[in-house]
N, C-alpha and C. Protein backbone atom coordinates (compact mmCIF):
# COMPACT_ATOMS: atom_id res chain seq x y z
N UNK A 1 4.99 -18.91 18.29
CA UNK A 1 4.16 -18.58 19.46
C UNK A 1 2.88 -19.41 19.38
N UNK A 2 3.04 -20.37 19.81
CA UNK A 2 1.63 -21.50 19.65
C UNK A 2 0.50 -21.31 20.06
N UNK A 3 0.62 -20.57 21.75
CA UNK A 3 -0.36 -19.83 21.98
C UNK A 3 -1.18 -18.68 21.55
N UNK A 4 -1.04 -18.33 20.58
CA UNK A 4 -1.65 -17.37 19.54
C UNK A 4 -2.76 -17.53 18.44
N UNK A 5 -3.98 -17.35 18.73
CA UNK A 5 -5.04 -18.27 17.87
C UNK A 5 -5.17 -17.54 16.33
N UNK A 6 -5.15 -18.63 15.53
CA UNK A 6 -5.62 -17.44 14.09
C UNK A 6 -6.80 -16.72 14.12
N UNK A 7 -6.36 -15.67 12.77
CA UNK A 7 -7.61 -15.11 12.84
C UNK A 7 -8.49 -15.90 11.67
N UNK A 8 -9.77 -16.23 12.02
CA UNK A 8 -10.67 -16.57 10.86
C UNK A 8 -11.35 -16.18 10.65
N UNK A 9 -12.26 -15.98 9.14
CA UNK A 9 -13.57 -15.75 8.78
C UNK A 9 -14.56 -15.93 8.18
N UNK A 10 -14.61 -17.41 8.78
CA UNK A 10 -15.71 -18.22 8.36
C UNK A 10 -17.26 -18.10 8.96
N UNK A 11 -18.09 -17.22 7.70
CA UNK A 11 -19.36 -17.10 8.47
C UNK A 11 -19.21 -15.56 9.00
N UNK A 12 -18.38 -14.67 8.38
CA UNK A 12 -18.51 -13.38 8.94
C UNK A 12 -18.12 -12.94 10.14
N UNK A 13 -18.26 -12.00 10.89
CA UNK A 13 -18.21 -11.18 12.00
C UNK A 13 -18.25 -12.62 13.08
N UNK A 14 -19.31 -12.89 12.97
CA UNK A 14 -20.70 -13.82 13.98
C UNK A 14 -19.11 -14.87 14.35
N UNK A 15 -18.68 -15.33 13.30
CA UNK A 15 -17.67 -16.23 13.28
C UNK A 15 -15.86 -16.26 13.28
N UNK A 16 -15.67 -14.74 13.62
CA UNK A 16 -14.62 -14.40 13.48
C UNK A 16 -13.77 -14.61 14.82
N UNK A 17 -12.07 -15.00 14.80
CA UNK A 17 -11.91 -15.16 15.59
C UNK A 17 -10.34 -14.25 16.13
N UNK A 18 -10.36 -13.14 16.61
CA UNK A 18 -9.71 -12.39 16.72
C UNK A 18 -8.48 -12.66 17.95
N UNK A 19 -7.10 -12.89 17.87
CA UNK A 19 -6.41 -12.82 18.83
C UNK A 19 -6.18 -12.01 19.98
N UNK A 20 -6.30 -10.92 19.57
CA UNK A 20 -6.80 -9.59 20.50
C UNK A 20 -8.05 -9.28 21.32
N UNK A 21 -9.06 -10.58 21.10
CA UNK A 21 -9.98 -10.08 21.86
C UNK A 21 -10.19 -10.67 23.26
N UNK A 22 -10.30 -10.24 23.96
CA UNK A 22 -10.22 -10.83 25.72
C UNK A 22 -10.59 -11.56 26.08
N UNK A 23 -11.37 -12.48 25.45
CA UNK A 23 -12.14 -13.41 25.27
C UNK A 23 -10.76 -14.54 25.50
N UNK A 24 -9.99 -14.28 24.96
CA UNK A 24 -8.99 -15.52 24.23
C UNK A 24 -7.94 -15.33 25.41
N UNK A 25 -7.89 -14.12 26.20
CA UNK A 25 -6.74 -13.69 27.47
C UNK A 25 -5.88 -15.06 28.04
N UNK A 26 -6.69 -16.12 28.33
CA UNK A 26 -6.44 -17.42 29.05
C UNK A 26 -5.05 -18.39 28.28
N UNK A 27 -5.29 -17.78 26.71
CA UNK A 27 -4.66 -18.40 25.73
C UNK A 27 -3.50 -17.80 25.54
N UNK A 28 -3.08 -16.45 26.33
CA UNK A 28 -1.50 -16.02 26.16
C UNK A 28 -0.59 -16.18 27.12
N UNK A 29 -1.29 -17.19 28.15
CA UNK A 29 -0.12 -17.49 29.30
C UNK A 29 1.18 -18.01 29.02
N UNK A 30 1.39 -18.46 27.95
CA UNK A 30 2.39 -18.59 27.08
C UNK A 30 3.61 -17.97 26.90
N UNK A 31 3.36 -16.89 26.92
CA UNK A 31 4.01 -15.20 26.50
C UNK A 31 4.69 -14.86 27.82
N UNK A 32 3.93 -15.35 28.78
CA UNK A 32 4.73 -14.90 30.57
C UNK A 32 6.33 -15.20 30.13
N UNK A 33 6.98 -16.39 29.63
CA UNK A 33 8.56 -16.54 29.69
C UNK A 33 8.74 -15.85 28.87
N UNK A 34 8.19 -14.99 28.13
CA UNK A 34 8.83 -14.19 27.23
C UNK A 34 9.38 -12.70 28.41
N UNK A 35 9.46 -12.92 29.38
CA UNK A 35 8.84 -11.42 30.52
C UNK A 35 10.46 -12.11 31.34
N UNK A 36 11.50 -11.32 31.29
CA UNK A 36 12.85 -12.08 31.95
C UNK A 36 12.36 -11.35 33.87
N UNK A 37 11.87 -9.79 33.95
CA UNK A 37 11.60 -10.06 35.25
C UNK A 37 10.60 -10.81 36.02
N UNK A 38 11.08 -11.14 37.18
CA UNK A 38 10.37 -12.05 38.04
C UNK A 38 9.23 -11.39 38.58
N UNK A 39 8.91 -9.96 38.90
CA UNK A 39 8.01 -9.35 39.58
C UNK A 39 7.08 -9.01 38.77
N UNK A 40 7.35 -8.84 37.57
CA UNK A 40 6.61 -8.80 36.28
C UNK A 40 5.58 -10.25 35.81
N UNK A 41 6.75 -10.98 36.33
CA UNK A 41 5.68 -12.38 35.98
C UNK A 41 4.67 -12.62 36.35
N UNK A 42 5.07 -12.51 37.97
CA UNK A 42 4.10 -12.52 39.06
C UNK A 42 2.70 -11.68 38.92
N UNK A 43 2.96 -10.28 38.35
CA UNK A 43 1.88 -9.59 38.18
C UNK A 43 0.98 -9.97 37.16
N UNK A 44 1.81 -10.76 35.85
CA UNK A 44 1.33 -11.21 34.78
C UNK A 44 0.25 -12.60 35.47
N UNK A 45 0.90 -13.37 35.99
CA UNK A 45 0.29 -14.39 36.52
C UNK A 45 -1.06 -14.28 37.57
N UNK A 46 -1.01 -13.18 38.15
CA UNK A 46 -2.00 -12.73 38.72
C UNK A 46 -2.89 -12.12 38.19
N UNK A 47 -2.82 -11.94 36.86
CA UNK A 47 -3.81 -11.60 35.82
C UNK A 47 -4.57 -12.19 35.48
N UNK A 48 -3.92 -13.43 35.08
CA UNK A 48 -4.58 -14.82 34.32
C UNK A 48 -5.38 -15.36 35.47
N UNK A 49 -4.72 -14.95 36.50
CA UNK A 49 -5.45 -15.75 37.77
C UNK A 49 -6.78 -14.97 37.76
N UNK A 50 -6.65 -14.16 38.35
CA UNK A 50 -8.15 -13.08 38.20
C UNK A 50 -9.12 -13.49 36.98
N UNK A 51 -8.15 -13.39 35.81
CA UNK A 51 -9.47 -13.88 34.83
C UNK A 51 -9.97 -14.98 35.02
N UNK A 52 -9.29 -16.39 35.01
CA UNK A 52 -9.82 -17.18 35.02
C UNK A 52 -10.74 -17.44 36.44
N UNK A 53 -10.61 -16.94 36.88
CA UNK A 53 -11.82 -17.18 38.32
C UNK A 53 -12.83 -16.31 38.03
N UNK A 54 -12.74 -15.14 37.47
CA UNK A 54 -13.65 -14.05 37.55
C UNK A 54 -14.36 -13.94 36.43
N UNK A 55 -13.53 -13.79 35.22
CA UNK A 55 -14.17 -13.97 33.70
C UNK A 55 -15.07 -14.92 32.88
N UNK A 56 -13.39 -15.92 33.30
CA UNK A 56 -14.05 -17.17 32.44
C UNK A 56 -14.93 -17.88 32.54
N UNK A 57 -15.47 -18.07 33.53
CA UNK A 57 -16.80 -19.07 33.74
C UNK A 57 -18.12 -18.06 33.36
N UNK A 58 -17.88 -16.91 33.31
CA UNK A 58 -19.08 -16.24 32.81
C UNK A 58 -19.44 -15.88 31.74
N UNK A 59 -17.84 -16.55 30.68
CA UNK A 59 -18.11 -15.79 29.46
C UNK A 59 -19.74 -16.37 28.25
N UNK A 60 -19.85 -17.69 28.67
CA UNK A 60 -21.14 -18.11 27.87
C UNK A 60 -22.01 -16.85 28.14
N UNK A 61 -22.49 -16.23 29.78
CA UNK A 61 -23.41 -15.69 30.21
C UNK A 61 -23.48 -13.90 29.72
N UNK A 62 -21.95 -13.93 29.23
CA UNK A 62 -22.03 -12.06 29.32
C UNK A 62 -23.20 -11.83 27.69
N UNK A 63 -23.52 -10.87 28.34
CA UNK A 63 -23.86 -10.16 26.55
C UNK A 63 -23.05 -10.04 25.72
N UNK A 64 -23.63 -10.57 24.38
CA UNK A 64 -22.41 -10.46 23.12
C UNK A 64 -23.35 -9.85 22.21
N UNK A 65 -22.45 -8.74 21.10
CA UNK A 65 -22.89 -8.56 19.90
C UNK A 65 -21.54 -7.89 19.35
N UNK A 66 -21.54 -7.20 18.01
CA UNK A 66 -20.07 -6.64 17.47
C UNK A 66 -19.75 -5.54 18.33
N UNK A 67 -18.38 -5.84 18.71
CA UNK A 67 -18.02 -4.45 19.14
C UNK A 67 -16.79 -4.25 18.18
N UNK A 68 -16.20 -2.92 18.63
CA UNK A 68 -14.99 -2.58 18.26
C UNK A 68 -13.67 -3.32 18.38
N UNK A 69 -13.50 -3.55 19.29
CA UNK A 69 -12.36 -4.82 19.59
C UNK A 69 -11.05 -4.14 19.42
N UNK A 70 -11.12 -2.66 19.88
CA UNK A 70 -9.39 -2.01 20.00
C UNK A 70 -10.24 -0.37 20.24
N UNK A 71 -11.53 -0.16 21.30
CA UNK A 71 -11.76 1.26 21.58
C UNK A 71 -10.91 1.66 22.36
N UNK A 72 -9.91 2.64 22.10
CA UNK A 72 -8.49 3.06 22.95
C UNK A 72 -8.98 4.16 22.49
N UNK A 73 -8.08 5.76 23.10
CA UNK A 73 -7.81 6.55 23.40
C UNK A 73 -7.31 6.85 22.12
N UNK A 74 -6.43 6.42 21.22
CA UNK A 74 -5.45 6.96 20.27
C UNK A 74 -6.93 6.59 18.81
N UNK A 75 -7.59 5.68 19.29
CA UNK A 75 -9.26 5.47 17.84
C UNK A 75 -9.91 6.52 17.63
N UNK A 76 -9.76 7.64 18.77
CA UNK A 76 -10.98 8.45 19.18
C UNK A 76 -10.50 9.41 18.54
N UNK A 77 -11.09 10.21 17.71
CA UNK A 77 -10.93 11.94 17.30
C UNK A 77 -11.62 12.51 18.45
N UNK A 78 -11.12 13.69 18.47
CA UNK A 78 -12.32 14.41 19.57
C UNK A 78 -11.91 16.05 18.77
N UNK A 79 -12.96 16.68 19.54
CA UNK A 79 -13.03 18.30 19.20
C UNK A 79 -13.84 19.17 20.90
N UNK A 80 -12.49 19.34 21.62
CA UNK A 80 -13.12 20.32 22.49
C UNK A 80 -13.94 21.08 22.73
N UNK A 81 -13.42 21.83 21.14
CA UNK A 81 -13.87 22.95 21.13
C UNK A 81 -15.55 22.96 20.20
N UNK A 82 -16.03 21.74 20.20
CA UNK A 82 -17.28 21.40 19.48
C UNK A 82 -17.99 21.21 20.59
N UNK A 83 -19.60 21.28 20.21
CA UNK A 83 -20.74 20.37 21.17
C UNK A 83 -20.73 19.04 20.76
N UNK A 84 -20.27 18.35 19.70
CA UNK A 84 -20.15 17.15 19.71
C UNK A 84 -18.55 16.95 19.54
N UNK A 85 -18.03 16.49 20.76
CA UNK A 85 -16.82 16.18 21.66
C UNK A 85 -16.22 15.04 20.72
N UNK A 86 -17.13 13.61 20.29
CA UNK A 86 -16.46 12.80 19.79
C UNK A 86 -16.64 13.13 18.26
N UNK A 87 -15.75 13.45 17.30
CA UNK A 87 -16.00 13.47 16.37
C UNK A 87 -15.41 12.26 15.39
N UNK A 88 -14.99 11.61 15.34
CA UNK A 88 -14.52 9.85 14.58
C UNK A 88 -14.27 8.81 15.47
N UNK A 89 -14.56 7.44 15.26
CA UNK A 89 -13.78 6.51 15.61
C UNK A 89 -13.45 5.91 14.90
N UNK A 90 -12.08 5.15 14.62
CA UNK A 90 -11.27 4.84 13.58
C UNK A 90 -10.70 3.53 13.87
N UNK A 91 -9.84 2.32 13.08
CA UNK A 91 -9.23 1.18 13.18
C UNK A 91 -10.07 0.28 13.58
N UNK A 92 -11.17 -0.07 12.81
CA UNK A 92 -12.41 -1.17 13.07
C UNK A 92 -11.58 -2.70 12.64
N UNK A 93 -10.10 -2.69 12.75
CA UNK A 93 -9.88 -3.73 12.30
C UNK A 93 -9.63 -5.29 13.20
N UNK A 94 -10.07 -4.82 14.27
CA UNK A 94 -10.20 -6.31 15.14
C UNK A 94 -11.82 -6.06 15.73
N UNK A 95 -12.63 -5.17 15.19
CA UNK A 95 -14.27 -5.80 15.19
C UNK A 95 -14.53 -6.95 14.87
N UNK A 96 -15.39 -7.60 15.88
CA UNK A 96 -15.52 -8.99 16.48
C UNK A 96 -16.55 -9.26 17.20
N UNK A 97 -17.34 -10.12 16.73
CA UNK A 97 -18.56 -10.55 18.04
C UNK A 97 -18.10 -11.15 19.36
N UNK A 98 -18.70 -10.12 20.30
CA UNK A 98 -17.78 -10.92 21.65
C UNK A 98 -18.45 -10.19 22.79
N UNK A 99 -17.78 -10.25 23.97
CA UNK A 99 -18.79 -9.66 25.17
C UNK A 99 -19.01 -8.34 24.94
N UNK A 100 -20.03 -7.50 25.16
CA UNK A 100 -20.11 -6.29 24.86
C UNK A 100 -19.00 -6.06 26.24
N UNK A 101 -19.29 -5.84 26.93
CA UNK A 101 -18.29 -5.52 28.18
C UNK A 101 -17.01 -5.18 27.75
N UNK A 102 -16.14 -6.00 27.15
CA UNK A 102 -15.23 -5.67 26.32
C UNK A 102 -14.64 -4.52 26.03
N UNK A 103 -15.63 -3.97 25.11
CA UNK A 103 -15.33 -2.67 24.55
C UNK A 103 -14.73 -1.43 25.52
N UNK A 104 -15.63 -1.62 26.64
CA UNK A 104 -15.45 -0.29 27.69
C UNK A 104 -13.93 -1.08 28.09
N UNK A 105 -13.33 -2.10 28.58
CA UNK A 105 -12.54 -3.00 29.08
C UNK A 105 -11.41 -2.24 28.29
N UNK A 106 -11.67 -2.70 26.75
CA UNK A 106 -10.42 -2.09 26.22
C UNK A 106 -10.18 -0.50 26.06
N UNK A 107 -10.81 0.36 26.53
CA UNK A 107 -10.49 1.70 26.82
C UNK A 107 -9.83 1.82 28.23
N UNK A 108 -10.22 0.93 29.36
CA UNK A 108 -10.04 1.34 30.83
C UNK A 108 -8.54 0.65 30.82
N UNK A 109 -8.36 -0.06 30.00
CA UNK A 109 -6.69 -0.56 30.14
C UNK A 109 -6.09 0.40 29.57
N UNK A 110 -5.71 1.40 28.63
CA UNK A 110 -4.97 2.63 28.24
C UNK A 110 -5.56 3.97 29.27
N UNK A 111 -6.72 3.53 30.09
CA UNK A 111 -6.48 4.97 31.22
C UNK A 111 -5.91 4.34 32.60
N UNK A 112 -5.83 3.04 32.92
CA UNK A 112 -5.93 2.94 34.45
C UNK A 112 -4.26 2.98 34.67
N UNK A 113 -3.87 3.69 35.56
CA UNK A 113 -2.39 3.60 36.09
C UNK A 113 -1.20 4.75 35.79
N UNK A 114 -2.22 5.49 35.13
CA UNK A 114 -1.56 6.62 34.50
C UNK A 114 -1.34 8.09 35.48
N UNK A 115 -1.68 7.70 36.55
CA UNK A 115 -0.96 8.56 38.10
C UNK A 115 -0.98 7.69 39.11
N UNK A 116 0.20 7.76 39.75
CA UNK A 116 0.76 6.99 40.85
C UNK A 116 -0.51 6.94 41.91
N UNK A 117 -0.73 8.24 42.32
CA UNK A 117 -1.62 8.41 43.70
C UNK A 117 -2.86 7.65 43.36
N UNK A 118 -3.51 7.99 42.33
CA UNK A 118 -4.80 7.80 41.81
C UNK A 118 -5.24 6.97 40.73
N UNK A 119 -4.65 5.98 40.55
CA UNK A 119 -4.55 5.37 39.15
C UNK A 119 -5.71 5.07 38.93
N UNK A 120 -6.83 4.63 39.39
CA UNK A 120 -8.18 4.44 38.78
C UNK A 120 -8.60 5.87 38.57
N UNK A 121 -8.35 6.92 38.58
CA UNK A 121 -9.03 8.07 38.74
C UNK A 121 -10.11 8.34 37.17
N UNK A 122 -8.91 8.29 36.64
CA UNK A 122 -9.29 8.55 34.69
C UNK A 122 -10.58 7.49 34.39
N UNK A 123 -10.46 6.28 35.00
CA UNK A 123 -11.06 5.20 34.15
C UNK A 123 -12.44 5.37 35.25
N UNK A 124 -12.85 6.02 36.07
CA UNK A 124 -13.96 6.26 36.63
C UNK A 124 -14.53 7.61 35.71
N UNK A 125 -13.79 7.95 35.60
CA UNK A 125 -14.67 9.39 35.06
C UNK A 125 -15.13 9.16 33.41
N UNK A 126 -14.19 8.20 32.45
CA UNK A 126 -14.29 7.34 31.49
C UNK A 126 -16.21 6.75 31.82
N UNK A 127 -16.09 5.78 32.56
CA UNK A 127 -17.03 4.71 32.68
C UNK A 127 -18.46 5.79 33.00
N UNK A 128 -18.15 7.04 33.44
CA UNK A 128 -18.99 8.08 34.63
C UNK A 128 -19.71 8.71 32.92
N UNK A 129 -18.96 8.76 32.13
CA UNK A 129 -19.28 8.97 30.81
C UNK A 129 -19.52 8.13 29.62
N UNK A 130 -19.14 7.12 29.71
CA UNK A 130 -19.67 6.13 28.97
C UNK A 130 -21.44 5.29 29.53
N UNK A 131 -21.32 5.67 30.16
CA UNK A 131 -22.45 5.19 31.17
C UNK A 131 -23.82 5.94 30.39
N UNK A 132 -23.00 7.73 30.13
CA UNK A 132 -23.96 8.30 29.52
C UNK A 132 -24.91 7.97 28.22
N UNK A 133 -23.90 6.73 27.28
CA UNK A 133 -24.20 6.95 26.26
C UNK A 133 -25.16 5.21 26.43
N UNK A 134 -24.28 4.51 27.55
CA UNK A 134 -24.59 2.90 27.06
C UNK A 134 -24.15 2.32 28.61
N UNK A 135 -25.53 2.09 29.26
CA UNK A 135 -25.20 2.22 31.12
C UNK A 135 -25.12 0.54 31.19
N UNK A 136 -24.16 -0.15 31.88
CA UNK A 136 -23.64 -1.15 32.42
C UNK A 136 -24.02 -1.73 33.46
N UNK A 137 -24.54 -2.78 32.82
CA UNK A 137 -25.78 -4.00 33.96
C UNK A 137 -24.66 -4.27 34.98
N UNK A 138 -25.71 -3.75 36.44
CA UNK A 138 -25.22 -4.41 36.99
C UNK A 138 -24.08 -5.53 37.56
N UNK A 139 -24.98 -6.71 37.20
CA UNK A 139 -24.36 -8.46 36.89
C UNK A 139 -22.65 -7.86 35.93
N UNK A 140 -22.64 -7.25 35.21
CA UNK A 140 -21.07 -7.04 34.25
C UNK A 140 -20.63 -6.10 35.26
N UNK A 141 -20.58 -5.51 35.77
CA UNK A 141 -19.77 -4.36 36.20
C UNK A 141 -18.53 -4.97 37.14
N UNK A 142 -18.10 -6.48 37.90
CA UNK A 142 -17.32 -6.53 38.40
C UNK A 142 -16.41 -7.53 37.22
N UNK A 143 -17.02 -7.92 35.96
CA UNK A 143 -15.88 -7.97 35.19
C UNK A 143 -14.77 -6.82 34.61
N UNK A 144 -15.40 -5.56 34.20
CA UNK A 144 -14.86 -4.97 33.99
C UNK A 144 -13.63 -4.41 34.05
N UNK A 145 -13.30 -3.97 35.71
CA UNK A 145 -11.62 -4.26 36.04
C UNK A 145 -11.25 -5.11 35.70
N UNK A 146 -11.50 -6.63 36.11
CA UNK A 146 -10.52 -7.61 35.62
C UNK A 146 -10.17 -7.49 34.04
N UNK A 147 -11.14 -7.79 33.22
CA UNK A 147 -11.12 -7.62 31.77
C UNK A 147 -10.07 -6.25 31.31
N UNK A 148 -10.28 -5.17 31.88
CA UNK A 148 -9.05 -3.91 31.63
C UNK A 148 -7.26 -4.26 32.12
N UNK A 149 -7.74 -5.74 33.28
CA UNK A 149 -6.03 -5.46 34.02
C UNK A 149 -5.92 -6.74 33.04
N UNK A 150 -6.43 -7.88 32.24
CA UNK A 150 -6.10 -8.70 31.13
C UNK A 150 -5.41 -8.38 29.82
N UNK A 151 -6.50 -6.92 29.59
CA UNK A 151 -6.07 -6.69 28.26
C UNK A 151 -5.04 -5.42 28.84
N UNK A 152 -4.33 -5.21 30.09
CA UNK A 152 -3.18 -4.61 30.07
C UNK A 152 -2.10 -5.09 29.86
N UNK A 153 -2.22 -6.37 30.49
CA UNK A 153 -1.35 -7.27 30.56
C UNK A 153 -1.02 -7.73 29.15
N UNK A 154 -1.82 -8.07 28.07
CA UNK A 154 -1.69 -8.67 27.24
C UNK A 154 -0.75 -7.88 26.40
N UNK A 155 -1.19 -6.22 26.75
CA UNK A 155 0.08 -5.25 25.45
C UNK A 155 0.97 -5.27 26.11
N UNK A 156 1.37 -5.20 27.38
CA UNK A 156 2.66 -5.22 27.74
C UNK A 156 3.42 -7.13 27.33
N UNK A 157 2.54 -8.04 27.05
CA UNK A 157 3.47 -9.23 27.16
C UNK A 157 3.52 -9.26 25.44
N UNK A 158 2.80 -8.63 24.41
CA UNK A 158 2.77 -8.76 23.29
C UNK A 158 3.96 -8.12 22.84
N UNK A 159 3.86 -7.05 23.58
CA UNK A 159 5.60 -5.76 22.96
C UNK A 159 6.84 -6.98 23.39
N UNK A 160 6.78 -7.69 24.40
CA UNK A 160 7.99 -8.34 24.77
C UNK A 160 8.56 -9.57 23.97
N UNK A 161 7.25 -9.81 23.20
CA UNK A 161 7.60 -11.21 22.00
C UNK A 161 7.50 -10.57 20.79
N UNK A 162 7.18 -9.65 20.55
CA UNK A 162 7.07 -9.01 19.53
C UNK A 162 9.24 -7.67 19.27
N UNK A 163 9.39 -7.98 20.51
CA UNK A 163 10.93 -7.72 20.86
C UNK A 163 11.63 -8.53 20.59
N UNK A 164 11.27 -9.96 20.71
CA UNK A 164 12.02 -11.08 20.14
C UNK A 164 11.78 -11.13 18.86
N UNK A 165 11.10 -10.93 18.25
CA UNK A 165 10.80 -11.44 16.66
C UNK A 165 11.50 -10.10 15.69
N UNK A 166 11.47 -8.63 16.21
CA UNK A 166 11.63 -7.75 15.42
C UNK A 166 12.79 -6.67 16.03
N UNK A 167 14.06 -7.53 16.16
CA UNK A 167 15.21 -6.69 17.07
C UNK A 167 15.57 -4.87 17.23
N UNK A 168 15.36 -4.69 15.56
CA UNK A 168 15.48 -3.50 15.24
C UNK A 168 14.12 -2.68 15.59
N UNK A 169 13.31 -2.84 16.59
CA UNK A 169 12.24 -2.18 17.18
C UNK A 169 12.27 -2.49 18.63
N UNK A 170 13.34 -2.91 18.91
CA UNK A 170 13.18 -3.97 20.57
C UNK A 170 13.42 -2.61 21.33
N UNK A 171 14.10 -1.40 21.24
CA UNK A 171 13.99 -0.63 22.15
C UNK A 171 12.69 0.18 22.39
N UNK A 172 12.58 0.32 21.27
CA UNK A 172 10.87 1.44 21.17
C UNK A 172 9.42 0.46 22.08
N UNK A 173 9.53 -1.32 21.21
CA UNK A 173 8.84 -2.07 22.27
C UNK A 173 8.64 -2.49 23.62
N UNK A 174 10.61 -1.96 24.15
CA UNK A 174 10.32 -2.55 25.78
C UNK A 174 10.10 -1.14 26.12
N UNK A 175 10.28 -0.09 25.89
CA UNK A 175 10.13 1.48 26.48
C UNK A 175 8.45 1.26 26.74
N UNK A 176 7.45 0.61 25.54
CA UNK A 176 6.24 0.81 25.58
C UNK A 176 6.07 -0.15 27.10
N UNK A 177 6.73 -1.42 26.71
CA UNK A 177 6.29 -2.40 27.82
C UNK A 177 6.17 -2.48 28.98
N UNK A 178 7.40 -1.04 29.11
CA UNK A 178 7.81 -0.53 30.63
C UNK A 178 6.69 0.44 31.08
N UNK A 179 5.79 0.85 29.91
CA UNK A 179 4.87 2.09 30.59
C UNK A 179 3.55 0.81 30.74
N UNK A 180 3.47 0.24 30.27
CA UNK A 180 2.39 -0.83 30.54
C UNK A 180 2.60 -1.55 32.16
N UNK A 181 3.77 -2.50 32.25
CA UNK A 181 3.98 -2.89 33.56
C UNK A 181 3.57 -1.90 34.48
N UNK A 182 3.85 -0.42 34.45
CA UNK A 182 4.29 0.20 35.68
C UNK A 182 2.77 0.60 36.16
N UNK A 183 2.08 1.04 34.46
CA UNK A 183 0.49 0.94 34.86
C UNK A 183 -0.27 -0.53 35.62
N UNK A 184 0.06 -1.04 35.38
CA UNK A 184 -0.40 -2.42 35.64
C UNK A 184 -0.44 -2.75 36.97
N UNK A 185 0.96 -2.49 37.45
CA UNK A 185 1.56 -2.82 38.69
C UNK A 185 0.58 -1.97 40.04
N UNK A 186 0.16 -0.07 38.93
CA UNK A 186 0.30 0.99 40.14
C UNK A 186 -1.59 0.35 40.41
N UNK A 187 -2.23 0.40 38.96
CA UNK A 187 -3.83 -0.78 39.06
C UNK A 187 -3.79 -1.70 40.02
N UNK A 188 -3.10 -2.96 39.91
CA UNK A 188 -3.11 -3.69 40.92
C UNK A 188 -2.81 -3.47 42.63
N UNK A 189 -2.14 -2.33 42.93
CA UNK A 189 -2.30 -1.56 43.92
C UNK A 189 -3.39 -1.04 44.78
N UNK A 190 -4.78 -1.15 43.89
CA UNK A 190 -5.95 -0.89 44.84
C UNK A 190 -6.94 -2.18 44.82
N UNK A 191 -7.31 -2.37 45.99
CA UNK A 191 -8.00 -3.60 46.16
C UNK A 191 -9.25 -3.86 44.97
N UNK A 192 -9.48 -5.12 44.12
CA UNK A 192 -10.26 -4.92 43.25
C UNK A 192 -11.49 -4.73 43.77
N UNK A 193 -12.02 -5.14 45.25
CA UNK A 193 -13.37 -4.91 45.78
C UNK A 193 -13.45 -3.39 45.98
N UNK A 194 -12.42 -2.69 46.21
CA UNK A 194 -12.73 -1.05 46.16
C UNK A 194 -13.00 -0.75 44.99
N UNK A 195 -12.31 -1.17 43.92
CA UNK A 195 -12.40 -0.48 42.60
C UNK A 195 -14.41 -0.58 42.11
N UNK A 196 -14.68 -2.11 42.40
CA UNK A 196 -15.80 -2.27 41.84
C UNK A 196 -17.10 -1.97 43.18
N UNK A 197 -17.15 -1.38 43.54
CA UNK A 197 -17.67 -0.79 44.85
C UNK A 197 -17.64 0.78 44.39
N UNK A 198 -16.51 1.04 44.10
CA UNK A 198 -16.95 2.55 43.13
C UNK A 198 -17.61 2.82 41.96
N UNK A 199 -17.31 1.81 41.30
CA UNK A 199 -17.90 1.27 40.11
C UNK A 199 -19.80 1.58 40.48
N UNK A 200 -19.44 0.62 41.26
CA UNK A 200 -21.30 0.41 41.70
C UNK A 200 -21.79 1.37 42.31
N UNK A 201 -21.17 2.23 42.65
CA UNK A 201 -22.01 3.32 43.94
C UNK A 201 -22.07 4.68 42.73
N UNK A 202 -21.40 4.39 41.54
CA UNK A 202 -21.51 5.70 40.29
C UNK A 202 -21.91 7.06 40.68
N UNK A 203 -20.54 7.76 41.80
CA UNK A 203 -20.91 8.85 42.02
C UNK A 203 -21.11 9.90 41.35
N UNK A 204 -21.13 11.05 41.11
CA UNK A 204 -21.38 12.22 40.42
C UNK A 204 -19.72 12.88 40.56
N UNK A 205 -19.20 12.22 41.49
CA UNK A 205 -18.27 13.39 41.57
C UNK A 205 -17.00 12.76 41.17
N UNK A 206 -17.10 11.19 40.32
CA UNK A 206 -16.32 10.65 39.07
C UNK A 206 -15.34 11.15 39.14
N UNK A 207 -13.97 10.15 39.29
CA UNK A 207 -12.53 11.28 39.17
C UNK A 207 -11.96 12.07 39.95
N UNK A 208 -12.38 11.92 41.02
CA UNK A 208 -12.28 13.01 42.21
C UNK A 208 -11.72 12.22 43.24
């Protein structure tokens, strides 16, 4: 897979260079023929497209410092039944200096698409709360979708080469790949100027 950059760590964090981080998205167009449907491609390709018009020319400009570089849903401990809700975050193992933006990016790709009717619903009420802790300039806020429908794209095209390389896991990988596409597909379903128009208007009534 040529398109796949090593990881290095020369010079620490500051200098590390992580395959997983969104930063590098442009560099897995590669992986699309690994994807045998055609409608799948298309969506894949319209990914890369979005980033590269929307992302990439801004990446010198975004804010960078370490983030997490894999904040998902499955990192997070939580406790309901506590006043402090988050109690761990865990798997610091693709922490990486890179856009802060990022971080929220890679959480909104494991919520967006996860109901047909409403698929942004989760990842507004996400951002409606993350906002609380660490509020999002302006100028970044219309990367954000794109950066979440990149790094969706990227786990669904990773399970599909990662199906080629490791047969005896190829069913468990395309089952995952199939819940990724379908999120992907139901995301790309709302116009991205609506999405980031909600984004910006940060109602109170988040999720609704």
């Amino acid at each position: 897979m040529s398109c796949i950059i090593e990881i290095t760590h020369h010079g620490g964090l500051a200098a590390r260079n992580i395959v997983y981080d969104i930063r590098h998205f442009h560099h897995w167009a590669g992986l699309v023929e690994y994807t045998p449907d055609l409608h799948r491609r298309l969506l894949a390709k319209r990914a890369f497209r979005l980033f590269d018009e929307v992302v990439l020319p801004s990446l010198p400009h975004l804010e960078m410092q370490v983030i997490h570089g894999d904040y998902a849903p499955n990192n997070v401990v939580v406790d309901p039944h506590s006043d402090v809700f988050v109690k761990a975050i865990l798997d610091f193992g693709d922490t990486v200096r890179s856009a802060v933006i990022f971080d929220p990016a890679n959480a909104v790709a494991h919520l967006v698409g996860r109901t047909q009717d409403h698929p942004w619903q989760d990842v507004f009420a996400f951002v409606a709360g993350y906002e609380q802790s660490r509020p999002i300039n302006d100028s970044e806020l219309p990367f954000l979708p794109v950066a979440a429908l990149a790094r969706l794209t990227m786990l669904a095209l990773i399970r599909y080469w990662k199906a080629e390389q490791a047969p005896d896991q190829r069913e468990e990988l395309l089952a995952e790949a199939e819940s990724y596409w379908t999120n992907l597909e139901r995301a790309m379903g709302v116009p991205l100027d609506d999405v980031i128009a909600r984004f910006r208007y940060r109602a109170d009534d988040a999720g609704t």
